[in-house]
C-alpha atoms as a PDB file:
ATOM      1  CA  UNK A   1     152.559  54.668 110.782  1.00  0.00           C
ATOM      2  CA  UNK A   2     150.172  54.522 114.020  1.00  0.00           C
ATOM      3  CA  UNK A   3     146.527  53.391 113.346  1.00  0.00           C
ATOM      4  CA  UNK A   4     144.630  56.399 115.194  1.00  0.00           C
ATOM      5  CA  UNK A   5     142.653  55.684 117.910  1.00  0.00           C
ATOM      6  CA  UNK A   6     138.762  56.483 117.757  1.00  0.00           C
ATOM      7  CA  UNK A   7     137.231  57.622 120.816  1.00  0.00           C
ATOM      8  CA  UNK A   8     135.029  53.857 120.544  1.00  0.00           C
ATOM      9  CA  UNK A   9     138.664  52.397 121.528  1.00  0.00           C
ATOM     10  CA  UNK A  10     139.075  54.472 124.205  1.00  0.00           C
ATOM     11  CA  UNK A  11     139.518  52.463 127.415  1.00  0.00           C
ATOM     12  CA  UNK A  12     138.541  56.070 128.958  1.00  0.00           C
ATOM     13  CA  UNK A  13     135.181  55.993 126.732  1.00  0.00           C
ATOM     14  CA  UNK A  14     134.161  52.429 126.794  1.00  0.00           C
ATOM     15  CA  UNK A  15     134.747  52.544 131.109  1.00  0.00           C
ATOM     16  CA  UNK A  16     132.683  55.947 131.127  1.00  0.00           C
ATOM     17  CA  UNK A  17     130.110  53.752 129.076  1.00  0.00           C
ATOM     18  CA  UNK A  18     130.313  50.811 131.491  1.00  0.00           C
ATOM     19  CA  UNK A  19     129.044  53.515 134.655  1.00  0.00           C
ATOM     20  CA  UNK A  20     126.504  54.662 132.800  1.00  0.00           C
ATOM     21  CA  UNK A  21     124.832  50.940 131.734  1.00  0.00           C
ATOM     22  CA  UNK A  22     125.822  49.924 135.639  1.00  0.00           C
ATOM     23  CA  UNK A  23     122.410  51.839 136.723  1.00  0.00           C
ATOM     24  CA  UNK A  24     121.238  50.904 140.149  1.00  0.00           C
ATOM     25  CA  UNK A  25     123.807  47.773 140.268  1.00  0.00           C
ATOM     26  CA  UNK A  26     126.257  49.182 143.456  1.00  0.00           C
ATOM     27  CA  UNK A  27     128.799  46.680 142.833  1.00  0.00           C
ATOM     28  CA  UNK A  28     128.702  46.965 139.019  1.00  0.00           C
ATOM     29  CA  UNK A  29     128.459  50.706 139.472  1.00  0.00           C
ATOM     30  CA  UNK A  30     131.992  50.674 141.845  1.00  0.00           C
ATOM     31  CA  UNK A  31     133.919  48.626 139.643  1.00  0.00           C
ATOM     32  CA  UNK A  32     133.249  50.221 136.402  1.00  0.00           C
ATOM     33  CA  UNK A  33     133.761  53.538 138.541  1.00  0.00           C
ATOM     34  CA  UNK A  34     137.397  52.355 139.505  1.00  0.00           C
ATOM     35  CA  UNK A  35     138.335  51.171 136.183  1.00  0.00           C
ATOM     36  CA  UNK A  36     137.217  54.630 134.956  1.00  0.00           C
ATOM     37  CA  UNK A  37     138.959  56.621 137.441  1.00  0.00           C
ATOM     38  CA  UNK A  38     142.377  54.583 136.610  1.00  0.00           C
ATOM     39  CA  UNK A  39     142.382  53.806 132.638  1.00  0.00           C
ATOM     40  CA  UNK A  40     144.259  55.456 130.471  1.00  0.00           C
ATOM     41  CA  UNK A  41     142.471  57.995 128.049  1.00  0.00           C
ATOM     42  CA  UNK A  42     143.666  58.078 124.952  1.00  0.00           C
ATOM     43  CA  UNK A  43     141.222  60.802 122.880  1.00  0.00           C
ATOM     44  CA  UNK A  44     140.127  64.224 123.608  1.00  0.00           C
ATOM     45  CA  UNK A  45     136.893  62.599 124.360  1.00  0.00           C
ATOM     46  CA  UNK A  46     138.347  59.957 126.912  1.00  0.00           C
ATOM     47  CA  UNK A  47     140.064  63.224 128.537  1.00  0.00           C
ATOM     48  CA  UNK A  48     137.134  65.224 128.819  1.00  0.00           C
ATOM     49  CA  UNK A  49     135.326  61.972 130.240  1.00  0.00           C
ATOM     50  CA  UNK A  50     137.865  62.093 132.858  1.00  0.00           C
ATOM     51  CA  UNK A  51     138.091  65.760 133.755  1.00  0.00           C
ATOM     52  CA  UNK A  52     134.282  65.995 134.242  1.00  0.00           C
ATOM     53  CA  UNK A  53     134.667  63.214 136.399  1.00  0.00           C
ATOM     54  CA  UNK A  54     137.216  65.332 138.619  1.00  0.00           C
ATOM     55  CA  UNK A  55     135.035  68.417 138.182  1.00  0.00           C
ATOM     56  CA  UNK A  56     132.041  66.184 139.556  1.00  0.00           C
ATOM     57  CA  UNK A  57     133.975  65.265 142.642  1.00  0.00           C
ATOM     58  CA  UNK A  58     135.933  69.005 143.284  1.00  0.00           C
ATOM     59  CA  UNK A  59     132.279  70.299 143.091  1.00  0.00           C
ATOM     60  CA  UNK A  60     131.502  67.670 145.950  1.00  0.00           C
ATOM     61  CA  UNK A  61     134.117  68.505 147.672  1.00  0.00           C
ATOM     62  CA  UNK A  62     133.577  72.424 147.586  1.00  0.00           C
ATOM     63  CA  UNK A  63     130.371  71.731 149.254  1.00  0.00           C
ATOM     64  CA  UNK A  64     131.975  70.409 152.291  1.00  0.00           C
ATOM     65  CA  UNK A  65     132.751  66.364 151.975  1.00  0.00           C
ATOM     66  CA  UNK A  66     136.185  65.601 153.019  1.00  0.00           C
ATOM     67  CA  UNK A  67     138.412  63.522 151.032  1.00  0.00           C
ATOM     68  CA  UNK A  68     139.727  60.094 152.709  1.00  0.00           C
ATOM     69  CA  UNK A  69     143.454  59.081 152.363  1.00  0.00           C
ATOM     70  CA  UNK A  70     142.256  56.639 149.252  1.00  0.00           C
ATOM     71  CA  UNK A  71     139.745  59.168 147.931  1.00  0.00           C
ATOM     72  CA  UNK A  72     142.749  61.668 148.188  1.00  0.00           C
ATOM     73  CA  UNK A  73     145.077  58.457 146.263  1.00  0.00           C
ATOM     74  CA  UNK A  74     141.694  58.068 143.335  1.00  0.00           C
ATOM     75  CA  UNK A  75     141.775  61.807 143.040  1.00  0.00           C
ATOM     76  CA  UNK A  76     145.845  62.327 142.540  1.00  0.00           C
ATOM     77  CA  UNK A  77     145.857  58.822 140.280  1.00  0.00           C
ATOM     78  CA  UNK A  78     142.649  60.758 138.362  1.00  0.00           C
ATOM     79  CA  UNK A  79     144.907  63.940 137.467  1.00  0.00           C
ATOM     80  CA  UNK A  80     147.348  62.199 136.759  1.00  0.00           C
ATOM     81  CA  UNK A  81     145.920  59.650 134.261  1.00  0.00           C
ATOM     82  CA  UNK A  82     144.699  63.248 132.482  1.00  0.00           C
ATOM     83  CA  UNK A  83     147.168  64.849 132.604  1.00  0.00           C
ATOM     84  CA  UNK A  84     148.767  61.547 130.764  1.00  0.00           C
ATOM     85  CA  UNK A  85     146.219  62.019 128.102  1.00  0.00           C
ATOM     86  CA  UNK A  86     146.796  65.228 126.964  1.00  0.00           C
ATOM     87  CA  UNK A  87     150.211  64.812 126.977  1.00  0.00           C
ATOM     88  CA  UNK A  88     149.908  62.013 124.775  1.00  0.00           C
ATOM     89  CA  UNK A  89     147.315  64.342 122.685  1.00  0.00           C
ATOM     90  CA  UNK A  90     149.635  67.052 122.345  1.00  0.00           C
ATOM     91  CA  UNK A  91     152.793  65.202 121.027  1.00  0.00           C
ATOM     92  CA  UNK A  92     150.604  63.639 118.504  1.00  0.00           C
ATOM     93  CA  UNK A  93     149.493  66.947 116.885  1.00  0.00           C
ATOM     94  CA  UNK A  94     153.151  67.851 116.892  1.00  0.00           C
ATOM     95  CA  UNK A  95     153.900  64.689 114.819  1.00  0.00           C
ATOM     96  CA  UNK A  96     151.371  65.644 112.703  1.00  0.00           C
ATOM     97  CA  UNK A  97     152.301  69.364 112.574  1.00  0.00           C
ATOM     98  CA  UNK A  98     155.712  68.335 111.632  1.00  0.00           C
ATOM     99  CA  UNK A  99     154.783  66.060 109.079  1.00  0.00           C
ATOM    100  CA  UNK A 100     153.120  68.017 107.052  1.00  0.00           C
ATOM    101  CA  UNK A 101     154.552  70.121 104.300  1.00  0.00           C
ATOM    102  CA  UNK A 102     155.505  73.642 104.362  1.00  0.00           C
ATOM    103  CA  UNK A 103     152.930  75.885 101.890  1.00  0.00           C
ATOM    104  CA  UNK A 104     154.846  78.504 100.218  1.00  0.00           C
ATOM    105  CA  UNK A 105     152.394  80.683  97.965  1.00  0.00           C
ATOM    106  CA  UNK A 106     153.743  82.041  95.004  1.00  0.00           C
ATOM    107  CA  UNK A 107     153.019  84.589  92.537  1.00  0.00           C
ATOM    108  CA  UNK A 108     148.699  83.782  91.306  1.00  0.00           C
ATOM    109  CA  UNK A 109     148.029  83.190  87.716  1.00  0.00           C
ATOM    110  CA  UNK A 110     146.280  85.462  85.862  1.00  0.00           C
ATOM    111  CA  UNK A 111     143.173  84.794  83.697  1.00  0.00           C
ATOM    112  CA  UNK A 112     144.547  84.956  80.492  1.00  0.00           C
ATOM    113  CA  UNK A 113     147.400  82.134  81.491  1.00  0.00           C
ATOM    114  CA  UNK A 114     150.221  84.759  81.912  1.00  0.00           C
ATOM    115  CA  UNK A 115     152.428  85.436  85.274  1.00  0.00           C
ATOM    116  CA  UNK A 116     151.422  87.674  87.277  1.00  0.00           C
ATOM    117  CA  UNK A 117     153.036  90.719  87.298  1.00  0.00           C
ATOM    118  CA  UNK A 118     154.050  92.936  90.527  1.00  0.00           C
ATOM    119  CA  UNK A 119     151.821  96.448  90.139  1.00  0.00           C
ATOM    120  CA  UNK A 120     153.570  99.481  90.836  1.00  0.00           C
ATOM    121  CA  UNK A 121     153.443 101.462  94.017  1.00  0.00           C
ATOM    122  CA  UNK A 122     151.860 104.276  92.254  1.00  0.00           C
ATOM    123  CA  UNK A 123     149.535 104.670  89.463  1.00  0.00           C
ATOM    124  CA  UNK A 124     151.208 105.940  86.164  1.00  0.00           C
ATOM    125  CA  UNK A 125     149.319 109.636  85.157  1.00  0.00           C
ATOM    126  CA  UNK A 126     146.964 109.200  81.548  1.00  0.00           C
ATOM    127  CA  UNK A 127     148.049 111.261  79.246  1.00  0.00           C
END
């Protein structure tokens, strides 16, 4: 059986935390950037990491900056390191899905201890 991963092992995670503590530091700030942009991400938190990333720059770009052949390269290797992630995400809540065990209710217990007993459709008349 796999160990899960915790989004504090997420390469995804721990590069997104590496930008932030990069601050002012350009060439801190552009490395940690790169290794963010290309890591895998391995939790839903590592993939929604990335995708805000990608919203960030689509919102840049929507205001009029123009991509550059390796800016258009970062962006494709971006979606598709995402779209990696959930991928990976969704076959292991299949596995999980699939592993666990069918739940088949049956009739409920009564107070008293006894079966439970179907009710008729229709009340009998008192006599």
């Amino acid at each position: 059986m796999k160990k899960q991963v915790t989004p504090s092992q997420d390469s995804a995670v721990i590069a997104l935390n590496r930008v932030a503590a990069a601050g002012e530091d350009d060439s801190k700030y552009l490395a940690a950037i790169v290794e963010f942009e290309t890591c895998r991400a391995l939790t839903a938190q590592g993939v929604r990491a990335k995708r805000n990333l990608e919203r960030s720059r689509m919102a840049t770009l929507n205001r009029g900056d123009a991509l550059t052949a390796q800016g258009r390269m970062m962006m494709e290797h971006l979606a598709h390191t995402i779209d990696d992630g959930l991928a990976r995400l969704t076959r292991e809540a299949m596995r999980k899905r699939r592993s666990q065990p069918t739940y088949t209710p049956g009739p409920l217990p009564t107070p008293g201890g006894e079966p439970a007993v179907r009710s008729p459709k229709a009340a009998k008349p008192l006599d």
